[in-house]
Each structure stands twice: as C-alpha cells, then as structure tokens.
N, C-alpha and C. Protein backbone atom coordinates (compact mmCIF):
# COMPACT_ATOMS: atom_id res chain seq x y z
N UNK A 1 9.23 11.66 5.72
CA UNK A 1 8.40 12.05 4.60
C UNK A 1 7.22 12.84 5.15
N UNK A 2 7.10 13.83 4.72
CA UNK A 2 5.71 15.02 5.25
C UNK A 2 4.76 14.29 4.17
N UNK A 3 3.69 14.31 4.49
CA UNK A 3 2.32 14.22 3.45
C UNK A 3 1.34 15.38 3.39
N UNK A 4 0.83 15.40 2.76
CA UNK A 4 0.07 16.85 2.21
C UNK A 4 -1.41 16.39 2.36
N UNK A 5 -2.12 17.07 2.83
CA UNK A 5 -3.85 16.64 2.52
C UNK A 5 -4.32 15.69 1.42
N UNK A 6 -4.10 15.77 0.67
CA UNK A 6 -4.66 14.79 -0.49
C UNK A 6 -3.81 13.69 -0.58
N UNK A 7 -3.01 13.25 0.18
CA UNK A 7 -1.82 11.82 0.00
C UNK A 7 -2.75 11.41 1.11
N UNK A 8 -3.54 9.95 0.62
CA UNK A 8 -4.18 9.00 1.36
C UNK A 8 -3.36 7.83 1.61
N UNK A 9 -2.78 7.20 0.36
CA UNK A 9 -1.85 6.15 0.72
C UNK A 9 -0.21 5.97 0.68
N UNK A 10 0.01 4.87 1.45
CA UNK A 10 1.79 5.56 1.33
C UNK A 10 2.10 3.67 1.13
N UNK A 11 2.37 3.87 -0.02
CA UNK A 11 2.84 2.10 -1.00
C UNK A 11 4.39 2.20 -0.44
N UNK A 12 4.60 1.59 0.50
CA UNK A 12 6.21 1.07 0.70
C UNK A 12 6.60 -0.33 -0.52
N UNK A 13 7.43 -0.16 -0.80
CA UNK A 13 8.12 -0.92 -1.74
C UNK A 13 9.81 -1.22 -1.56
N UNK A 14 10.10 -2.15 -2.03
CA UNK A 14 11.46 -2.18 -2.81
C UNK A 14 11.86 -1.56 -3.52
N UNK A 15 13.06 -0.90 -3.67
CA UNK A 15 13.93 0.11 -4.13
C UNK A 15 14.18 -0.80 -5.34
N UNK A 16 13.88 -0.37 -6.70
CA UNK A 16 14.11 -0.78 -7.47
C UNK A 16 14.04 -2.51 -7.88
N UNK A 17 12.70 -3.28 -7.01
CA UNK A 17 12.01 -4.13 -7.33
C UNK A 17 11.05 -4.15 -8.72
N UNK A 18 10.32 -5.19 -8.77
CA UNK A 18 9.68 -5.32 -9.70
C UNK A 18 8.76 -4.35 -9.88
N UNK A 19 7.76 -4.02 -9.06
CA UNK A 19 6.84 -3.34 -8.47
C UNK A 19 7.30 -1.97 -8.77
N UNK A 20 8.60 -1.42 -8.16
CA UNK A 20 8.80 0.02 -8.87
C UNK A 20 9.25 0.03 -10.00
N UNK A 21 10.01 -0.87 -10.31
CA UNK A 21 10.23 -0.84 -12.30
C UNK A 21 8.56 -0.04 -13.30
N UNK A 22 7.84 -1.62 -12.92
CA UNK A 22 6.60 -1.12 -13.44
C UNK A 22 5.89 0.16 -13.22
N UNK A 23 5.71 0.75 -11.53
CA UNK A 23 5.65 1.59 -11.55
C UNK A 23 5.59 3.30 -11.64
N UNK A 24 7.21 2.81 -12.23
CA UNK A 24 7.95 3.61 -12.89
C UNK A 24 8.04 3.84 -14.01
N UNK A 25 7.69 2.87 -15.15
CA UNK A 25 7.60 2.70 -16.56
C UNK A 25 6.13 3.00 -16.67
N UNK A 26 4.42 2.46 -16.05
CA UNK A 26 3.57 3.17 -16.27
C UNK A 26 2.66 2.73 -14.79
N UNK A 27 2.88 4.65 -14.17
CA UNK A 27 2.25 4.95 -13.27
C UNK A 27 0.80 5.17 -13.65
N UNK A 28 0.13 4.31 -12.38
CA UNK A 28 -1.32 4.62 -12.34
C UNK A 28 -1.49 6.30 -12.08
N UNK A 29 -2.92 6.40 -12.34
CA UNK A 29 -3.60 7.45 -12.41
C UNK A 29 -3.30 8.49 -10.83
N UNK A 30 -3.52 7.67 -10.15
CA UNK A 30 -3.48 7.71 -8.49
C UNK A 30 -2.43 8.21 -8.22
N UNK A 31 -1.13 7.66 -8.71
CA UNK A 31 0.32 7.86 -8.30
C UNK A 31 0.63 9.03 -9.10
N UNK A 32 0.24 9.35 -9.94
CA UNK A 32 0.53 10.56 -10.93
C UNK A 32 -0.01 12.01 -9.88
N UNK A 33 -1.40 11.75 -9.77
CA UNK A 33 -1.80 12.77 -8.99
C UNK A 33 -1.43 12.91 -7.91
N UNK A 34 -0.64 12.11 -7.39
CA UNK A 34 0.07 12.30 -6.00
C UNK A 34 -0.84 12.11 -4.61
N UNK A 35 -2.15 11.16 -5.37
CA UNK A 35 -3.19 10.36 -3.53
C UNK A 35 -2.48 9.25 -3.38
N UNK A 36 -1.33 8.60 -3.97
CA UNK A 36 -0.64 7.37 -4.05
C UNK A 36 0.68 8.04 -3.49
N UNK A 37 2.03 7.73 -2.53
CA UNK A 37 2.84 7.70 -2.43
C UNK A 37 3.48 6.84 -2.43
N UNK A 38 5.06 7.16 -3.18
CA UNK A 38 5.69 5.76 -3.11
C UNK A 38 6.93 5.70 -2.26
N UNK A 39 6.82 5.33 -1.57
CA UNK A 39 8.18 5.27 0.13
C UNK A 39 9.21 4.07 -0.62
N UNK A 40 9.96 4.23 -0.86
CA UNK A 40 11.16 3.13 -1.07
C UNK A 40 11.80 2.68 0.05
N UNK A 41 11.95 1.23 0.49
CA UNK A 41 13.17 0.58 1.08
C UNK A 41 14.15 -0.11 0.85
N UNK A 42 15.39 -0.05 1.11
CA UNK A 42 16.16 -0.87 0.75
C UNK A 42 15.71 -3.05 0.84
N UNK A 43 15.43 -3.90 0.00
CA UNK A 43 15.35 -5.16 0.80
C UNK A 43 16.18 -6.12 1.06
N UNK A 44 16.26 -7.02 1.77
CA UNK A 44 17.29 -7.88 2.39
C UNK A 44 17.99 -8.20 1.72
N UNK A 45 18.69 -9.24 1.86
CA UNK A 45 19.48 -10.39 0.72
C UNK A 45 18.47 -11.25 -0.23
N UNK A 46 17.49 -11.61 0.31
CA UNK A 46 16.75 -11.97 -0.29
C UNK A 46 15.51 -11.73 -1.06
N UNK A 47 15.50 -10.01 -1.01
CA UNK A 47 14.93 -9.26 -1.94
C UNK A 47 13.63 -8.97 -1.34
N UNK A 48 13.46 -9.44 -0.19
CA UNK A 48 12.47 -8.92 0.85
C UNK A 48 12.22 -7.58 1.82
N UNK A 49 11.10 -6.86 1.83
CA UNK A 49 10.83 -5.86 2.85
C UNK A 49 10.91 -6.97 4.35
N UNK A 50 11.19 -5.88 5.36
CA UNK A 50 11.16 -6.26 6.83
C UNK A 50 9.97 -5.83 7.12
N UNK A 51 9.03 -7.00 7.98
CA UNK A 51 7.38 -6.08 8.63
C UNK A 51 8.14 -4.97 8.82
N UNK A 52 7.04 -4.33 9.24
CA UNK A 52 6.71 -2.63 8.88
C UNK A 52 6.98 -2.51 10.63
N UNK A 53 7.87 -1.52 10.77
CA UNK A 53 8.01 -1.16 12.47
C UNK A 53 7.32 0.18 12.78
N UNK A 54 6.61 0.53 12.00
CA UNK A 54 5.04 1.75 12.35
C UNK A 54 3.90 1.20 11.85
N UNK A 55 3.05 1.55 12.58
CA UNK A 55 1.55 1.69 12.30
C UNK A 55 0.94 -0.34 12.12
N UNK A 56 0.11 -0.76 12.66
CA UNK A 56 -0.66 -1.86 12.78
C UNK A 56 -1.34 -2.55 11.79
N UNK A 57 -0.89 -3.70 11.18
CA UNK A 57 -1.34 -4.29 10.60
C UNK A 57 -2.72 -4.98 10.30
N UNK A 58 -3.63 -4.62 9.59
CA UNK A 58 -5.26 -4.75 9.86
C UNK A 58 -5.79 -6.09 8.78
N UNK A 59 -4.91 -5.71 7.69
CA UNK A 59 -4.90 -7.17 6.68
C UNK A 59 -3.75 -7.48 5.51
N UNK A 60 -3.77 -9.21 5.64
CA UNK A 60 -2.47 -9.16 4.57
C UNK A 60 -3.01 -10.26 3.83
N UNK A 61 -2.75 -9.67 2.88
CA UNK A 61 -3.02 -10.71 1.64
C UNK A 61 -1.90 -11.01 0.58
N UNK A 62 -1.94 -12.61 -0.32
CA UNK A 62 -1.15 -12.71 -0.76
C UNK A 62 -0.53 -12.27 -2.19
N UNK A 63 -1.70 -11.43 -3.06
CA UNK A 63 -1.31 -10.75 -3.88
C UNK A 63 -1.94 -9.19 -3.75
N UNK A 64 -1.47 -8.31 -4.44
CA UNK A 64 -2.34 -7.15 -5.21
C UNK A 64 -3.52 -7.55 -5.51
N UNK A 65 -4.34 -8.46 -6.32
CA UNK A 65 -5.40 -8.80 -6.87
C UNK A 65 -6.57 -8.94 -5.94
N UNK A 66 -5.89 -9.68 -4.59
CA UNK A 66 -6.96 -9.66 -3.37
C UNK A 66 -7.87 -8.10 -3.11
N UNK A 67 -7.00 -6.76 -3.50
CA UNK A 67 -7.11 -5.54 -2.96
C UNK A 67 -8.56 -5.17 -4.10
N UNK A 68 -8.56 -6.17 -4.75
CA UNK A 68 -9.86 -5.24 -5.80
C UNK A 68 -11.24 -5.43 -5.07
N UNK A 69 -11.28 -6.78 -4.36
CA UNK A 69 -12.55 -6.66 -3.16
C UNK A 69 -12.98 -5.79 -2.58
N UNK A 70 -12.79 -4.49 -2.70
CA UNK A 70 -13.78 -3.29 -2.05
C UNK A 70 -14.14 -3.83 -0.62
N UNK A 71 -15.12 -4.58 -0.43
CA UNK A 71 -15.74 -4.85 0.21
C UNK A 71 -14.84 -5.37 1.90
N UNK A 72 -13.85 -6.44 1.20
CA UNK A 72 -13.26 -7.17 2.19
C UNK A 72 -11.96 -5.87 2.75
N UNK A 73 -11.19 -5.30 1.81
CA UNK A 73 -10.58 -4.03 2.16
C UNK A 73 -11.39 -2.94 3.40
N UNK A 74 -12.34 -2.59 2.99
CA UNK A 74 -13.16 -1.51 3.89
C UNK A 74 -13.50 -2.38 5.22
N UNK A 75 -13.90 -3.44 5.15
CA UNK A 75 -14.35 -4.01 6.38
C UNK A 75 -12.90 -4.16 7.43
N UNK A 76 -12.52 -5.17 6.58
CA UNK A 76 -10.74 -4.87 7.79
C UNK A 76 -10.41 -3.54 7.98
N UNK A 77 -10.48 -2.32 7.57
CA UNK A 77 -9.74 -1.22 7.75
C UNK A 77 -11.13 -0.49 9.05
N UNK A 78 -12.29 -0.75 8.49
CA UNK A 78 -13.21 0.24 9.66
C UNK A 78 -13.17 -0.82 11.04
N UNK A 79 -12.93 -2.58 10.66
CA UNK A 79 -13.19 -2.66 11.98
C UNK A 79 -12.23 -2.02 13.05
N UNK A 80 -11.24 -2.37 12.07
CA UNK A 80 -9.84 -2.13 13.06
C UNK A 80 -9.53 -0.55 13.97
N UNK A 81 -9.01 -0.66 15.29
CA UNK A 81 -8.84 0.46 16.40
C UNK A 81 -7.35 0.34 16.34
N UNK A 82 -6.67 1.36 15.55
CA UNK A 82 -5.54 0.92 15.91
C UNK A 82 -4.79 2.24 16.25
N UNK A 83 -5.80 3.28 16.56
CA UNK A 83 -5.79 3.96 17.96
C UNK A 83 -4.67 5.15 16.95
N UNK A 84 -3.10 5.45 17.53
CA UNK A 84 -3.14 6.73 17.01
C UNK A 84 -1.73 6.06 15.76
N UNK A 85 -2.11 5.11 15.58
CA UNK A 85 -0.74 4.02 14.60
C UNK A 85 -1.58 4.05 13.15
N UNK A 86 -0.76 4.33 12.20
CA UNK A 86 -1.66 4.25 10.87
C UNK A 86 -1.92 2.98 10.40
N UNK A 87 -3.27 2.56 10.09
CA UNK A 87 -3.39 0.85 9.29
C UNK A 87 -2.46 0.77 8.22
N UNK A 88 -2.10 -0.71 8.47
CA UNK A 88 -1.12 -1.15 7.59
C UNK A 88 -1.59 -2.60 7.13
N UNK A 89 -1.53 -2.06 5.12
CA UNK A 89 -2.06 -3.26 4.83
C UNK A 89 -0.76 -4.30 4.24
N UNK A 90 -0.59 -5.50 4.50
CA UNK A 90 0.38 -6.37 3.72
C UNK A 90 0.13 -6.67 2.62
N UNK A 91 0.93 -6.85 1.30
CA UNK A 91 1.09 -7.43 -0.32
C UNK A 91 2.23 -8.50 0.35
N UNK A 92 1.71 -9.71 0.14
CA UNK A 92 3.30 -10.52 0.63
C UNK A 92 4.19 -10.56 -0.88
N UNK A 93 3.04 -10.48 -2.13
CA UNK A 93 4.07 -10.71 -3.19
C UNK A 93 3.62 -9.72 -4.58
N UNK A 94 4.30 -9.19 -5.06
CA UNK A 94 3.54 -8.57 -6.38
C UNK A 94 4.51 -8.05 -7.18
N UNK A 95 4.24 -8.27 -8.46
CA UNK A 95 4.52 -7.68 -9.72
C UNK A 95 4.48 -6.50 -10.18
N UNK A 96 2.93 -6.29 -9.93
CA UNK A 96 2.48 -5.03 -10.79
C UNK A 96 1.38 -4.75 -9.47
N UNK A 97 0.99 -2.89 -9.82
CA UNK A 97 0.10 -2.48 -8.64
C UNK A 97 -0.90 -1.65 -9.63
N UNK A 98 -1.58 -2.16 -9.65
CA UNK A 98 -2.58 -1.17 -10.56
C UNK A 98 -3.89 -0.66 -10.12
N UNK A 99 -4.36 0.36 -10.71
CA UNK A 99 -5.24 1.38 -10.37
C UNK A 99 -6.81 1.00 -9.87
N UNK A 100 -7.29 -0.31 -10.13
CA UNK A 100 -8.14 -0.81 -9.42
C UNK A 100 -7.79 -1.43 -8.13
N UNK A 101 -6.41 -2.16 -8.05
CA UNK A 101 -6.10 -1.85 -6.70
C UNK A 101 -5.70 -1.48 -5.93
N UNK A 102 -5.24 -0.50 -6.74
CA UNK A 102 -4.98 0.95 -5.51
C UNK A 102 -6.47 1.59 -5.20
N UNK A 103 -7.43 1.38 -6.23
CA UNK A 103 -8.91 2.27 -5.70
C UNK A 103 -9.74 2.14 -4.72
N UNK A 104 -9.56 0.71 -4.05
CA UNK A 104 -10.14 0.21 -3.17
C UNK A 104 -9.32 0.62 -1.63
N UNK A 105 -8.29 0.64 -1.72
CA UNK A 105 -7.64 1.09 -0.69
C UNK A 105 -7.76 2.80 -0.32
N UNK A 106 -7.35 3.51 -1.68
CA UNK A 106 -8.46 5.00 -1.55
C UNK A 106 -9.95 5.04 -0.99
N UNK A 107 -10.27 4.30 -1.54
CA UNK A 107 -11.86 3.98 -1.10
C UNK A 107 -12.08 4.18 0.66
N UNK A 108 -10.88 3.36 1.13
CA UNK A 108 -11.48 2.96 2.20
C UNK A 108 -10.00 4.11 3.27
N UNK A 109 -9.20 4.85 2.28
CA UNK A 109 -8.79 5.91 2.72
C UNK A 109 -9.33 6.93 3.15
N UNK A 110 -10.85 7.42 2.19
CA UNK A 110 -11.15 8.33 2.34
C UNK A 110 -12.96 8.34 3.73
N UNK A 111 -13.01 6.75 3.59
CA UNK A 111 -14.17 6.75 4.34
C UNK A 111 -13.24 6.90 5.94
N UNK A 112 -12.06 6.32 6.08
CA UNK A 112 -11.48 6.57 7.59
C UNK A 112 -11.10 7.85 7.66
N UNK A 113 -10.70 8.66 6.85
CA UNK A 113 -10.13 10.03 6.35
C UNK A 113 -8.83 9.57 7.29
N UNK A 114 -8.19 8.77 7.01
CA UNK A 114 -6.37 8.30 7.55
C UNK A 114 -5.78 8.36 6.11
N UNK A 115 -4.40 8.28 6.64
CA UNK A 115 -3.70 7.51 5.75
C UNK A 115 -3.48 6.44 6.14
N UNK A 116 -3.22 5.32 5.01
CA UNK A 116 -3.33 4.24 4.83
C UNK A 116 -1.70 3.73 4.70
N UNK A 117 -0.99 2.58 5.15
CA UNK A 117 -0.09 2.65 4.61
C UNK A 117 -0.02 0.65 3.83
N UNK A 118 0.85 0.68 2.69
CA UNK A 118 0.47 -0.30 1.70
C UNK A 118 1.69 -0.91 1.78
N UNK A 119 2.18 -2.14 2.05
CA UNK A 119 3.58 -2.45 2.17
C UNK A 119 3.39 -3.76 1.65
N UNK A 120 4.42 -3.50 0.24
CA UNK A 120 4.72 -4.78 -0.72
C UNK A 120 5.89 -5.70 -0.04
N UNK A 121 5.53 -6.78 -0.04
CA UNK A 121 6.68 -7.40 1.12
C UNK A 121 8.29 -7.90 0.11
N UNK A 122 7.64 -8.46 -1.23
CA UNK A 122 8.53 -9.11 -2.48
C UNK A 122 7.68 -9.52 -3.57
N UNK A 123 8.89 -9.33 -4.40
CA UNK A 123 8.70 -9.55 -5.68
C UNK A 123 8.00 -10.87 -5.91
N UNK A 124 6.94 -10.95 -7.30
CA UNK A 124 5.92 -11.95 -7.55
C UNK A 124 6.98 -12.59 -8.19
C-alpha cells in the first residue's frame, strides 16, 4: 500500500468484521477524506487479527473508547523511540471506530508528523 502525504493513519482491520461493516455503512469524517486508511486482513478461525509483524507497539488498549484520552494517546506515542518502525497502536476489541477516536490518534499523528498504524485485533 503507497500512502500519500495527508494519510496519517493506517486502521488494520478484519476483512469484513464488525468494525468494517460499520465502517462501511457510515464512514467517519476522517476516513472519507482519506487521513484514515483502511488496510484489511484476512482473521483466523477465530475471527482474530495476528500481532502486527511491522512497526512497534507503543500502546494497547482494550477498547476504541480508551483512544478518546488525547492526553494518554500523545504521551505513549511521543515517549516512544521506535526508531525507523512505524508506532503501532492495539484495539484488542471493537465494534464501532468513530471520529473522536480516530481524532486523537490524528492528533498525535500530526504532532510526530509519522504515520501511525491502528490495529483492531477482534470483534467487540
């Protein structure tokens, strides 16, 4: 996947999980304009993503909802050195991804000027 200047985050998901249903039926603001990417994977038998085999994991939390903290988002992402590997944040479970928490992760996209990458692990 090439990214273009203005693609800050890259939301790995399940291929036709919960998460892209919704996403797909009503995309946030973010994902429309294309600073949101959405990377599809195939998931296991058990409807699970595999950790992520690029870029370093800086924080994982157990829903989407954790991501609206601004605060706790930016701090894990500036402390972290993870040198020339893109931060990678964990969703272990989610439903729905919505535009306040995708904003916080932009947020703290644009203060590292990286991309960010967002990996939903399974369905809520």
């Amino acid at each position: 996947m090439t990214l273009e200047a203005s693609e800050s985050v890259i939301v790995e998901l399940a291929r036709d999980g919960e998460v892209d249903r919704n996403l797909r039926a009503d995309p946030p603001p973010s994902v429309v304009a294309g600073r949101v990417v959405l990377d599809h994977f195939a998931a296991d038998a058990d409807g699970r993503l595999e950790a992520p085999e690029g870029g370093e994991v800086v924080l994982s939390v157990l829903s989407p909802e954790s991501l609206r903290d601004r605060q706790q988002v930016e701090d894990a992402l500036l402390q972290a050195d993870t040198g020339d590997e893109p931060p990678v944040i964990i969703v272990e479970a989610a439903e729905y991804l919505r535009e306040d928490e995708l904003g916080s992760v932009l947020n703290a996209a644009d203060l590292l000027q990286r991309v960010i990458i967002l990996r939903i692990i399974a369905d809520a």
